[in-house]
N, C-alpha and C. Protein backbone atom coordinates (compact mmCIF):
# COMPACT_ATOMS: atom_id res chain seq x y z
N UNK A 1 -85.88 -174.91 -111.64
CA UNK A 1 -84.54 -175.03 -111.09
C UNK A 1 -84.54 -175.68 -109.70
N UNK A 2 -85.78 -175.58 -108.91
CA UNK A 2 -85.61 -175.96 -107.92
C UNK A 2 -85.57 -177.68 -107.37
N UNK A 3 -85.06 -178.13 -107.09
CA UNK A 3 -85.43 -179.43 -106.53
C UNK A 3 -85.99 -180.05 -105.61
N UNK A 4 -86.99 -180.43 -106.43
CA UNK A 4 -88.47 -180.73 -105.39
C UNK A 4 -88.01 -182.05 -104.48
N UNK A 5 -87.02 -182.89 -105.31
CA UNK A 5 -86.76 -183.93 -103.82
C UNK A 5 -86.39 -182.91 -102.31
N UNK A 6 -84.97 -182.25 -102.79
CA UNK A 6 -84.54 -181.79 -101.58
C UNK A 6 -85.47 -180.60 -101.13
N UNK A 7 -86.61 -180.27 -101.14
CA UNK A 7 -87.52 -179.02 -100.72
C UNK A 7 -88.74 -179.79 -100.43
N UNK A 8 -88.87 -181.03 -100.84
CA UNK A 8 -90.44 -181.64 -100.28
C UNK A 8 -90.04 -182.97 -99.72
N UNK A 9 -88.76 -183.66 -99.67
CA UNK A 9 -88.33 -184.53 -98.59
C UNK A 9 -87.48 -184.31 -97.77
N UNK A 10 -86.17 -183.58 -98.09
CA UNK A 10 -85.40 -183.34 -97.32
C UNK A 10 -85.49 -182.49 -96.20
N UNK A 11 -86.47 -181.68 -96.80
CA UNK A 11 -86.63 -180.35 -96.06
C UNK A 11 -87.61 -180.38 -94.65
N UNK A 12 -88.58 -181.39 -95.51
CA UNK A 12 -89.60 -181.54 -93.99
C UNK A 12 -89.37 -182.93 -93.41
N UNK A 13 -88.15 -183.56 -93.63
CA UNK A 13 -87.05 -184.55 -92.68
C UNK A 13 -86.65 -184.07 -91.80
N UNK A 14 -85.89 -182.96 -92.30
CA UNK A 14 -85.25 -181.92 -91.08
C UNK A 14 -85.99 -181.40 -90.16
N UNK A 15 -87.75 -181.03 -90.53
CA UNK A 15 -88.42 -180.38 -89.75
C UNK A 15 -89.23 -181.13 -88.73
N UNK A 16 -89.05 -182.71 -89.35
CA UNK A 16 -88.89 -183.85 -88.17
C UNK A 16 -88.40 -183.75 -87.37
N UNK A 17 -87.08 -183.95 -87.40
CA UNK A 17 -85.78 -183.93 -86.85
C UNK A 17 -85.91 -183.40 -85.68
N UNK A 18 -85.96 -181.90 -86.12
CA UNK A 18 -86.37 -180.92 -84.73
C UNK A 18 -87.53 -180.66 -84.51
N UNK A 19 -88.40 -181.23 -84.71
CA UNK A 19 -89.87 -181.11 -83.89
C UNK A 19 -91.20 -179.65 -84.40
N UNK A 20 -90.49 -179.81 -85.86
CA UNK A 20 -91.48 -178.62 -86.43
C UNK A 20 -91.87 -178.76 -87.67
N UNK A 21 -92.35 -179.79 -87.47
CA UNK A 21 -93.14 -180.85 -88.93
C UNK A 21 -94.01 -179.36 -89.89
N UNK A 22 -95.02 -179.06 -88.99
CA UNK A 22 -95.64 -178.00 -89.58
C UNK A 22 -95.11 -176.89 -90.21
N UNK A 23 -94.40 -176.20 -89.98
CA UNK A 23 -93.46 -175.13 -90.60
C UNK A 23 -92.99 -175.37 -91.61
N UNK A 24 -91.60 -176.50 -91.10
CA UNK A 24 -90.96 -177.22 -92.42
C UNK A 24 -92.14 -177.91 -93.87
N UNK A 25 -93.84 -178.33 -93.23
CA UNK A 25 -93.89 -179.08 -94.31
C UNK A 25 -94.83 -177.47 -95.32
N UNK A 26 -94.88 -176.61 -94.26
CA UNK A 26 -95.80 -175.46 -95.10
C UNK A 26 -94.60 -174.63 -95.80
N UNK A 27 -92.98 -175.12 -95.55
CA UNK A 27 -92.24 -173.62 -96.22
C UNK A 27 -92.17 -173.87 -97.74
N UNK A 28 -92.08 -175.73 -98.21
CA UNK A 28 -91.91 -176.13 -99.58
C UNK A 28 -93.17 -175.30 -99.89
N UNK A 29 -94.42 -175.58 -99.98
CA UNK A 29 -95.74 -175.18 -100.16
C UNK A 29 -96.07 -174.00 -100.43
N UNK A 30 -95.36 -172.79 -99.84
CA UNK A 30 -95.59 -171.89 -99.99
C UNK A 30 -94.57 -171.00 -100.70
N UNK A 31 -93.07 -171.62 -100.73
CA UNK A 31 -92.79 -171.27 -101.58
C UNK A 31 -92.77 -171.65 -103.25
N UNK A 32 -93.34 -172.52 -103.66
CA UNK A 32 -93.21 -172.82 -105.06
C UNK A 32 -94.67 -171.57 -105.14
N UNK A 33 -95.05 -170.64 -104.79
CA UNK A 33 -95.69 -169.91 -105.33
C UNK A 33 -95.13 -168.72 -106.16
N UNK A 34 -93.47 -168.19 -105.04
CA UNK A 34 -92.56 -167.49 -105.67
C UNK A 34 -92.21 -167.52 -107.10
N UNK A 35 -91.83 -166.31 -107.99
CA UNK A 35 -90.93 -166.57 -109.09
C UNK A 35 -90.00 -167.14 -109.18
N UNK A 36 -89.89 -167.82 -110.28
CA UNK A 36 -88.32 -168.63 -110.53
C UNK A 36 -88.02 -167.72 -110.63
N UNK A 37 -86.29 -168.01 -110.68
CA UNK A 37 -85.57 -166.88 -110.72
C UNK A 37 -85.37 -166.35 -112.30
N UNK A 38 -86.11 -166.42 -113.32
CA UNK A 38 -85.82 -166.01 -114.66
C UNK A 38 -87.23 -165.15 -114.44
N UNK A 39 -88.06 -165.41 -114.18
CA UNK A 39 -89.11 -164.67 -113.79
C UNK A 39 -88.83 -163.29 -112.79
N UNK A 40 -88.48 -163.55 -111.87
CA UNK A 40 -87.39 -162.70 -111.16
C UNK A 40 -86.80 -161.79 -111.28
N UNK A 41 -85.55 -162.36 -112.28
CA UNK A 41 -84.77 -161.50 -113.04
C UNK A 41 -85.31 -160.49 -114.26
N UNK A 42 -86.43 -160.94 -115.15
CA UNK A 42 -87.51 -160.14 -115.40
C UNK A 42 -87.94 -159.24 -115.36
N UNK A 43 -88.63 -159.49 -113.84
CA UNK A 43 -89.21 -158.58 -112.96
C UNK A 43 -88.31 -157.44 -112.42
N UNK A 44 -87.13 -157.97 -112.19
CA UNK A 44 -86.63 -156.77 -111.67
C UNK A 44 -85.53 -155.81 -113.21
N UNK A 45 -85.86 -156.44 -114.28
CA UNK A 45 -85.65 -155.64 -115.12
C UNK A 45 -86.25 -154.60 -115.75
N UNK A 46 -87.93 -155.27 -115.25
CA UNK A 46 -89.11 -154.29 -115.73
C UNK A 46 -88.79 -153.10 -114.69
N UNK A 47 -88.45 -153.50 -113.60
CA UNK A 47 -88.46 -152.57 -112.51
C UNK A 47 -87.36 -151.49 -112.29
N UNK A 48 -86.71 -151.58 -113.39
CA UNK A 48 -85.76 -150.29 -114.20
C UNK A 48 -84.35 -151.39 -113.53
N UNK A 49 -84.32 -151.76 -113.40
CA UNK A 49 -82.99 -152.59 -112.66
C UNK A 49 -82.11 -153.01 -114.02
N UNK A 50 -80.50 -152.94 -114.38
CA UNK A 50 -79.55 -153.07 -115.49
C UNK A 50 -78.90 -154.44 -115.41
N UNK A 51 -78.12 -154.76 -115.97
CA UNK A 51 -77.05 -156.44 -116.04
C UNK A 51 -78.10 -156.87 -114.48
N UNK A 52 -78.77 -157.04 -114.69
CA UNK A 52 -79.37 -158.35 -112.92
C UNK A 52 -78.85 -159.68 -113.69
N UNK A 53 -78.53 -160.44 -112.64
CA UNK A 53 -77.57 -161.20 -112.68
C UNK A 53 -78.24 -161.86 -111.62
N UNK A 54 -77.94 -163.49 -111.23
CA UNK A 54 -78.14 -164.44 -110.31
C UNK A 54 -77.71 -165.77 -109.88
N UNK A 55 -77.06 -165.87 -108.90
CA UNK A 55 -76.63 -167.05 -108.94
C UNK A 55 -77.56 -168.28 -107.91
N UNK A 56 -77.41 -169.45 -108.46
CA UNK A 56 -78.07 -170.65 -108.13
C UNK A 56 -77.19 -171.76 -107.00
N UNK A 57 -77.74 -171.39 -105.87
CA UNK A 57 -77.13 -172.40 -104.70
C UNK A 57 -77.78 -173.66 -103.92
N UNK A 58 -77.47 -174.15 -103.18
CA UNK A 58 -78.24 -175.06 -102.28
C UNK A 58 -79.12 -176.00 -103.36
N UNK A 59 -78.35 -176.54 -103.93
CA UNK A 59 -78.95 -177.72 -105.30
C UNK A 59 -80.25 -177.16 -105.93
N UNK A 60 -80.28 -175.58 -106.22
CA UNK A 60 -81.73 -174.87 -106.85
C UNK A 60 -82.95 -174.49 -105.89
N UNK A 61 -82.83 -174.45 -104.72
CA UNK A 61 -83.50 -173.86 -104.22
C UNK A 61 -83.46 -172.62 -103.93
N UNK A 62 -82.24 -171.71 -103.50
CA UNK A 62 -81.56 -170.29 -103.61
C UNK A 62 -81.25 -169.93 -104.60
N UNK A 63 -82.09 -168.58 -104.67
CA UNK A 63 -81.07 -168.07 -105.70
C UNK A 63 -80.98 -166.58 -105.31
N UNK A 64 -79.62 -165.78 -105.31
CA UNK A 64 -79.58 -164.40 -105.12
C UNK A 64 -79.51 -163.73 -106.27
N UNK A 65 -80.33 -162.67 -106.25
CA UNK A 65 -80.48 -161.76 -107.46
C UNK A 65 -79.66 -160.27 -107.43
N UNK A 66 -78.99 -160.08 -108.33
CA UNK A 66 -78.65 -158.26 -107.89
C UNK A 66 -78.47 -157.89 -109.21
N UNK A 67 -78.73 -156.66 -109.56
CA UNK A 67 -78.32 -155.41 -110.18
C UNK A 67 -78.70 -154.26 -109.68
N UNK A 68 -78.25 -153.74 -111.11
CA UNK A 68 -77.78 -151.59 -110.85
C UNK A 68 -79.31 -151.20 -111.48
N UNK A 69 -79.21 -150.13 -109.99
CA UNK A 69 -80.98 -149.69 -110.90
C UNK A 69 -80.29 -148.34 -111.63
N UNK A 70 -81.18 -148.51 -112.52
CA UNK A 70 -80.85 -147.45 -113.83
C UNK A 70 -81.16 -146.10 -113.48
């Protein structure tokens, strides 16, 4: 889901921009280690959690997760 243009160019453009090349180019990097969010949602079903639900923002890079724990 995520979009690797805007998370591995856009993202460490910006971290040009303002003078923190390093940060910006280690946050893509370290996050594609995270679960997608179906993985996620999954996980937090194994984890007794009910209807989890999630929505997808910022062209697939965000996503917020919630449900009712059982």
């Amino acid at each position: 889901m995520c979009s690797r243009f805007t998370f591995h160019t856009v993202v460490p453009f910006i971290g040009r921009v303002f003078g923190k090349t390093t940060a910006y180019k280690y946050l893509p990097e370290s996050t594609e280690r995270f679960l997608n969010a179906e993985e996620l949602k999954t996980a937090m079903e194994d984890a007794g959690f009910a209807d989890v639900q999630y929505k997808v923002v910022f062209f697939g890079n965000i996503c917020t997760h919630w449900g009712v724990k059982k």
